[in-house]
C-alpha atoms as a PDB file:
ATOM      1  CA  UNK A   1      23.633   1.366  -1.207  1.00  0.00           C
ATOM      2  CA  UNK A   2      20.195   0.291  -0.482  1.00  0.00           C
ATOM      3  CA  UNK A   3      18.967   0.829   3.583  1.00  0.00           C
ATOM      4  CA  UNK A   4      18.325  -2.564   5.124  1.00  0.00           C
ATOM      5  CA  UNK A   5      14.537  -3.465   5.665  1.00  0.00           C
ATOM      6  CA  UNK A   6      13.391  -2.705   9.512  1.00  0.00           C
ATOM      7  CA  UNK A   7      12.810  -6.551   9.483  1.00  0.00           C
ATOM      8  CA  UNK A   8      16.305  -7.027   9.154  1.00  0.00           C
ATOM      9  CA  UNK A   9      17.348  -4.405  11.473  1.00  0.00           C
ATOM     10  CA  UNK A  10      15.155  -6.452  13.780  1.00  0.00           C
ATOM     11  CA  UNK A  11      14.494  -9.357  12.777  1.00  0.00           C
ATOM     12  CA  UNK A  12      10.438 -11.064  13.591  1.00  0.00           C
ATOM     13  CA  UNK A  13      11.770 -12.974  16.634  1.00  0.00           C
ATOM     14  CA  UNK A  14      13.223 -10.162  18.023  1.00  0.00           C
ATOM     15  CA  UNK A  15      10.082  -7.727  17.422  1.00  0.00           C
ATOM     16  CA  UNK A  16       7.444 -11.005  18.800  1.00  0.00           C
ATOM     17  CA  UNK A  17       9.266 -10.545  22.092  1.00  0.00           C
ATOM     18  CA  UNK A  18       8.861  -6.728  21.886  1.00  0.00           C
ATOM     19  CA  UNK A  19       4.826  -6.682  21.065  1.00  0.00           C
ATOM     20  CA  UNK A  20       4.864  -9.557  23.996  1.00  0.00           C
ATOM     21  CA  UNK A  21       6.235  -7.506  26.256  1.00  0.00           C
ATOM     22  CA  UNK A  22       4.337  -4.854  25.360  1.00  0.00           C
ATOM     23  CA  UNK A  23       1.062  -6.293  25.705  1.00  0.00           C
ATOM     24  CA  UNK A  24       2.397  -7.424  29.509  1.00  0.00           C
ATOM     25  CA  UNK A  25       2.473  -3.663  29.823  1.00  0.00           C
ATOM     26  CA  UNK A  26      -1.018  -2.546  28.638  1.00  0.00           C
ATOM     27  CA  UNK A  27      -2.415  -5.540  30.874  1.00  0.00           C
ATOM     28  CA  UNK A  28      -0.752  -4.095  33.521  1.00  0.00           C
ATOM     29  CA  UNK A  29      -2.440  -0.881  33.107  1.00  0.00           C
ATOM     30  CA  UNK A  30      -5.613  -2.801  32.502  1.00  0.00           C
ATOM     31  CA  UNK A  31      -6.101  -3.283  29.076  1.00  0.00           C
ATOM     32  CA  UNK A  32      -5.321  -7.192  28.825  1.00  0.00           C
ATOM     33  CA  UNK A  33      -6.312  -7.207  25.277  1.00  0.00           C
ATOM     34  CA  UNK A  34      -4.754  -3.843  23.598  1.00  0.00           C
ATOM     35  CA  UNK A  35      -1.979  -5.703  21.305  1.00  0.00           C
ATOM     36  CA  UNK A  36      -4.468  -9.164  21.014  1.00  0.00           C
ATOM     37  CA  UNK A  37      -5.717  -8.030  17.336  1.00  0.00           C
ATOM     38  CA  UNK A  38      -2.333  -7.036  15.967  1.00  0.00           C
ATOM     39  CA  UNK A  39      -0.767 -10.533  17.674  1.00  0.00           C
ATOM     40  CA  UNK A  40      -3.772 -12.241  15.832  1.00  0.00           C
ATOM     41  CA  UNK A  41      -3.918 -10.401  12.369  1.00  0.00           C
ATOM     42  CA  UNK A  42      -0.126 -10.758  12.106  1.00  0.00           C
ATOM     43  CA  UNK A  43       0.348 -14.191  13.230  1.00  0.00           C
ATOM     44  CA  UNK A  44      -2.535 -15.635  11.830  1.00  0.00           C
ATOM     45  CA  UNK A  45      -2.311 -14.221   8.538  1.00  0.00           C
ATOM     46  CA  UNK A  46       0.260 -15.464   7.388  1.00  0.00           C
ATOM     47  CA  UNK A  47      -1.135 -18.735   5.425  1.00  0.00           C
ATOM     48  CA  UNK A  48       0.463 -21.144   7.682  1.00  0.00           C
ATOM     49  CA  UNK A  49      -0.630 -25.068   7.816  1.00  0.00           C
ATOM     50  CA  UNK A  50      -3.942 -25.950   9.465  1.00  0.00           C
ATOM     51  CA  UNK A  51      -1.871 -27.794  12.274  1.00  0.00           C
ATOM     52  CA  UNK A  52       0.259 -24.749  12.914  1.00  0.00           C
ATOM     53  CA  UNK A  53      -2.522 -22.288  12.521  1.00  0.00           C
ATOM     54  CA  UNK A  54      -4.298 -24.319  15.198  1.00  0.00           C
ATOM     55  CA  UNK A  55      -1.122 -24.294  17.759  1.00  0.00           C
ATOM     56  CA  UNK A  56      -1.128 -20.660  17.389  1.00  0.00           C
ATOM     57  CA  UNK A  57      -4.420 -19.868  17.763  1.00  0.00           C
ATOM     58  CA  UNK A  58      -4.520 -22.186  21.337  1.00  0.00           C
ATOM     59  CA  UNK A  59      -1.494 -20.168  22.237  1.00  0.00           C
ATOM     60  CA  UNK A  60      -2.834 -16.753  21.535  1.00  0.00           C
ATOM     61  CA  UNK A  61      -5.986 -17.908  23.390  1.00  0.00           C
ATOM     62  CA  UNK A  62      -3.619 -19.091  26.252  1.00  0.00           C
ATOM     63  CA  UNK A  63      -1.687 -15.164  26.174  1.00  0.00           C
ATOM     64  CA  UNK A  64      -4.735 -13.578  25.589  1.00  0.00           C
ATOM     65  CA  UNK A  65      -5.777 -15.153  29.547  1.00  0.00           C
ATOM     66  CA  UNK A  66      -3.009 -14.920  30.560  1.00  0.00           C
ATOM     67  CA  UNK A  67      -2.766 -11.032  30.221  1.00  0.00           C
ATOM     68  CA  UNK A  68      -6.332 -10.888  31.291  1.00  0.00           C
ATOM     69  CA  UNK A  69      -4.484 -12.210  34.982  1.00  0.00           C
ATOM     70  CA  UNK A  70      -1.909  -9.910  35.202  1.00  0.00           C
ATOM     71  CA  UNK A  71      -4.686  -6.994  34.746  1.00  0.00           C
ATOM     72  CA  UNK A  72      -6.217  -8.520  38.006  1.00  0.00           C
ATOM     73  CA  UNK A  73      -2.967  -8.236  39.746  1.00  0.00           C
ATOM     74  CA  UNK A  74      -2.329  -4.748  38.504  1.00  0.00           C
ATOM     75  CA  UNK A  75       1.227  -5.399  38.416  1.00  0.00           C
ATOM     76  CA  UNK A  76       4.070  -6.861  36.687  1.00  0.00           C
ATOM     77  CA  UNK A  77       6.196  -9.324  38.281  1.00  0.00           C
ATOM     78  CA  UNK A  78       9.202 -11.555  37.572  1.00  0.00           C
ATOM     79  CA  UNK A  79       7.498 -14.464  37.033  1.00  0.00           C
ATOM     80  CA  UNK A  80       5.210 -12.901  34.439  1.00  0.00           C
ATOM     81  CA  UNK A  81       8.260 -12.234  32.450  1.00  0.00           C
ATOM     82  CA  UNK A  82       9.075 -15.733  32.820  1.00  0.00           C
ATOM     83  CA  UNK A  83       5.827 -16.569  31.152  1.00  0.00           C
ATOM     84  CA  UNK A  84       6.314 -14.427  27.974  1.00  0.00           C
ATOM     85  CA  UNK A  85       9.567 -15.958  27.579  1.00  0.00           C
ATOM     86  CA  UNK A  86       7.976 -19.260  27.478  1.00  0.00           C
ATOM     87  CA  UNK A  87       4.975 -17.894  25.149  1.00  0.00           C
ATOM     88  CA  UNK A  88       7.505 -16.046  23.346  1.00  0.00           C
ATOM     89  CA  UNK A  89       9.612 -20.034  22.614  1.00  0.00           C
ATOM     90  CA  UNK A  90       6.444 -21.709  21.696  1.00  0.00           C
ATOM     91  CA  UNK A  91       5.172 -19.240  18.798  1.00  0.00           C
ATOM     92  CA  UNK A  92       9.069 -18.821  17.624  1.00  0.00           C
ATOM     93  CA  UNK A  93       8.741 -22.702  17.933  1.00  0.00           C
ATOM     94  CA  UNK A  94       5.502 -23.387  15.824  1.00  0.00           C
ATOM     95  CA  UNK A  95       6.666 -20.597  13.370  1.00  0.00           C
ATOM     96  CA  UNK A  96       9.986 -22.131  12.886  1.00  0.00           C
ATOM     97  CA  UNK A  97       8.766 -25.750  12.535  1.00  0.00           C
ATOM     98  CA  UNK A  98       6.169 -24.433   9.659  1.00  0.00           C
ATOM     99  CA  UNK A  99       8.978 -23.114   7.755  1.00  0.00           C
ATOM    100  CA  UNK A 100      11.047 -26.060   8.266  1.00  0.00           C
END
């Protein structure tokens, strides 16, 4: 029996909140842009629409700030999880409408 692909041990949602998170971390630690490029080479890659492309690329720009704030407060706090939930929705949103 073949072994399942790790995307479908985990699927992308699932792994977008992971990286999200992630990056929250580094920012923390003062490196707001440490998982930017793999964000951007992954989700930009990926030969979406112009439209979509576009709404992702405002969004990343929007994280991308985003984590450059929480390196200024040095910390992480509830309502910066909050906000990757809500970054998190949007790109799971755009994605989902492009394949739609």
């Amino acid at each position: 029996m073949a072994k399942p692909s790790a995307e479908a041990r985990f699927g992308f949602e699932e792994l977008l909140g992971e990286v999200l998170k992630e990056g929250l971390f580094w920012a923390a630690l003062g490196r707001p842009s440490e998982v930017m490029p793999f964000l951007r080479g992954k989700l930009l890659g990926n030969g979406y629409s112009d439209n979509a492309r576009g709404q992702l690329e405002w969004l990343l720009d929007e994280l991308e700030r985003f984590y450059e704030r929480v390196a200024c407060c040095g910390r992480i706090e509830e309502k910066h999880m909050i906000a990757i939930r809500s970054f998190h929705r949007d790109i799971v949103s755009v994605i989902s409408s492009e394949r739609a």
